[in-house]
Protein backbone atom coordinates (compact mmCIF):
# COMPACT_ATOMS: atom_id res chain seq x y z
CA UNK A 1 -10.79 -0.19 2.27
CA UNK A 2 -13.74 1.99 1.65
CA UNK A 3 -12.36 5.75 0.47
CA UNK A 4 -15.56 8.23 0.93
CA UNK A 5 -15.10 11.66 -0.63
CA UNK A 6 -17.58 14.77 -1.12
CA UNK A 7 -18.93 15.29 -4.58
CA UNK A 8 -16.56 18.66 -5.13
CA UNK A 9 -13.73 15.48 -4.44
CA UNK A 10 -15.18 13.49 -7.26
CA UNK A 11 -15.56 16.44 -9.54
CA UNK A 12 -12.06 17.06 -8.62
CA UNK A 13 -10.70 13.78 -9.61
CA UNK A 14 -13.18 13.97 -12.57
CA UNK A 15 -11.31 17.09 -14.02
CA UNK A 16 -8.23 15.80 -14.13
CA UNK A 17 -9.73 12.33 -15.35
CA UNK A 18 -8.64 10.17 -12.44
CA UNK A 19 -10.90 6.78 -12.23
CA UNK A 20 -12.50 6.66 -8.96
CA UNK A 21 -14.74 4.47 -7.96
CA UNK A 22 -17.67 5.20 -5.74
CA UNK A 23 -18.71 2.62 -3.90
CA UNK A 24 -15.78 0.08 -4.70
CA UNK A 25 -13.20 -1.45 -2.24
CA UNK A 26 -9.59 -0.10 -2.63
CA UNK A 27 -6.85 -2.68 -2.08
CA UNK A 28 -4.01 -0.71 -0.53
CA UNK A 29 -2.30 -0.69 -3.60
CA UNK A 30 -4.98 1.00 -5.77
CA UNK A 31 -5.72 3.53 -2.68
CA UNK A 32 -1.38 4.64 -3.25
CA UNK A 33 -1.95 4.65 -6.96
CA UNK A 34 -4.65 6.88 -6.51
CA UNK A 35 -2.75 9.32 -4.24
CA UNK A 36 -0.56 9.20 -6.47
CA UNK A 37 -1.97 10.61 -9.10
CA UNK A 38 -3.63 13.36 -7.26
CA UNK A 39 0.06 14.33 -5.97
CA UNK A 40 0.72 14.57 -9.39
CA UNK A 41 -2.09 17.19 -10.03
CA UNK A 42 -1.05 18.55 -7.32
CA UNK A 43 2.38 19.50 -8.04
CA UNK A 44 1.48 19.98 -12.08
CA UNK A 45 -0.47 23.23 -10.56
CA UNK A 46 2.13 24.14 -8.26
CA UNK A 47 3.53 26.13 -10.92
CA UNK A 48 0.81 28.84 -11.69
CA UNK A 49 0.85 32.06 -10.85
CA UNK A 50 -2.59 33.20 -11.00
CA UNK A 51 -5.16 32.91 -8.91
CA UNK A 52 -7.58 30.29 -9.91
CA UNK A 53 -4.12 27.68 -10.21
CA UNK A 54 -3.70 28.72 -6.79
CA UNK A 55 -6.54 27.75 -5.92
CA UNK A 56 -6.58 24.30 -7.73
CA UNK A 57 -3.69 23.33 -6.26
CA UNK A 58 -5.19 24.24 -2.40
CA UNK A 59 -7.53 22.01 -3.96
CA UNK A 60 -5.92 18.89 -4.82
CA UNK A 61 -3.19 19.27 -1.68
CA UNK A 62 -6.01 19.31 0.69
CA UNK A 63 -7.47 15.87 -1.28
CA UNK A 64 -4.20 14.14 -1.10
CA UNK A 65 -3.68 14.61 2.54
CA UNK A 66 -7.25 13.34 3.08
CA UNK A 67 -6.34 10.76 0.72
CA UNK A 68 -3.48 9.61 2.60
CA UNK A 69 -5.00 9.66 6.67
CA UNK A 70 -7.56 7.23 4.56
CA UNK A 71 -4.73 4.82 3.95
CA UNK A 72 -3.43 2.63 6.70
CA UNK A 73 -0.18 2.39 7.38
């Protein structure tokens, strides 16, 4: 499967240094693994209290559920 994202995705995944690649075919496997590990920034900035982790994690829960309509069931 082909997962398209914007380039403030990419930069996204980039920060927290999550492999992505562009133009690549995901096998359904690699598309969970990657969820996966956005879930996991996810909840890592789940625990701040100011306003910019806030923010972040808006950020990464809005890419995960994106991430996860991408991925048939």
């Amino acid at each position: 499967m082909k997962i398209e994202l914007t380039p403030q995705e990419v930069a996204l995944l980039e920060a927290e240094k999550i492999p992505f690649r562009q133009n690549g075919d995901y096998a359904e496997d690699e598309a969970l693994e990657l969820l996966e590990r956005v879930r996991e920034a996810e909840v890592a900035y789940s625990q701040g209290t100011d306003e910019a982790t806030e923010r972040r994690y808006r950020q990464y829960s809005e890419l995960g559920n994106r991430l996860f309509d991408m991925i048939p069931e």
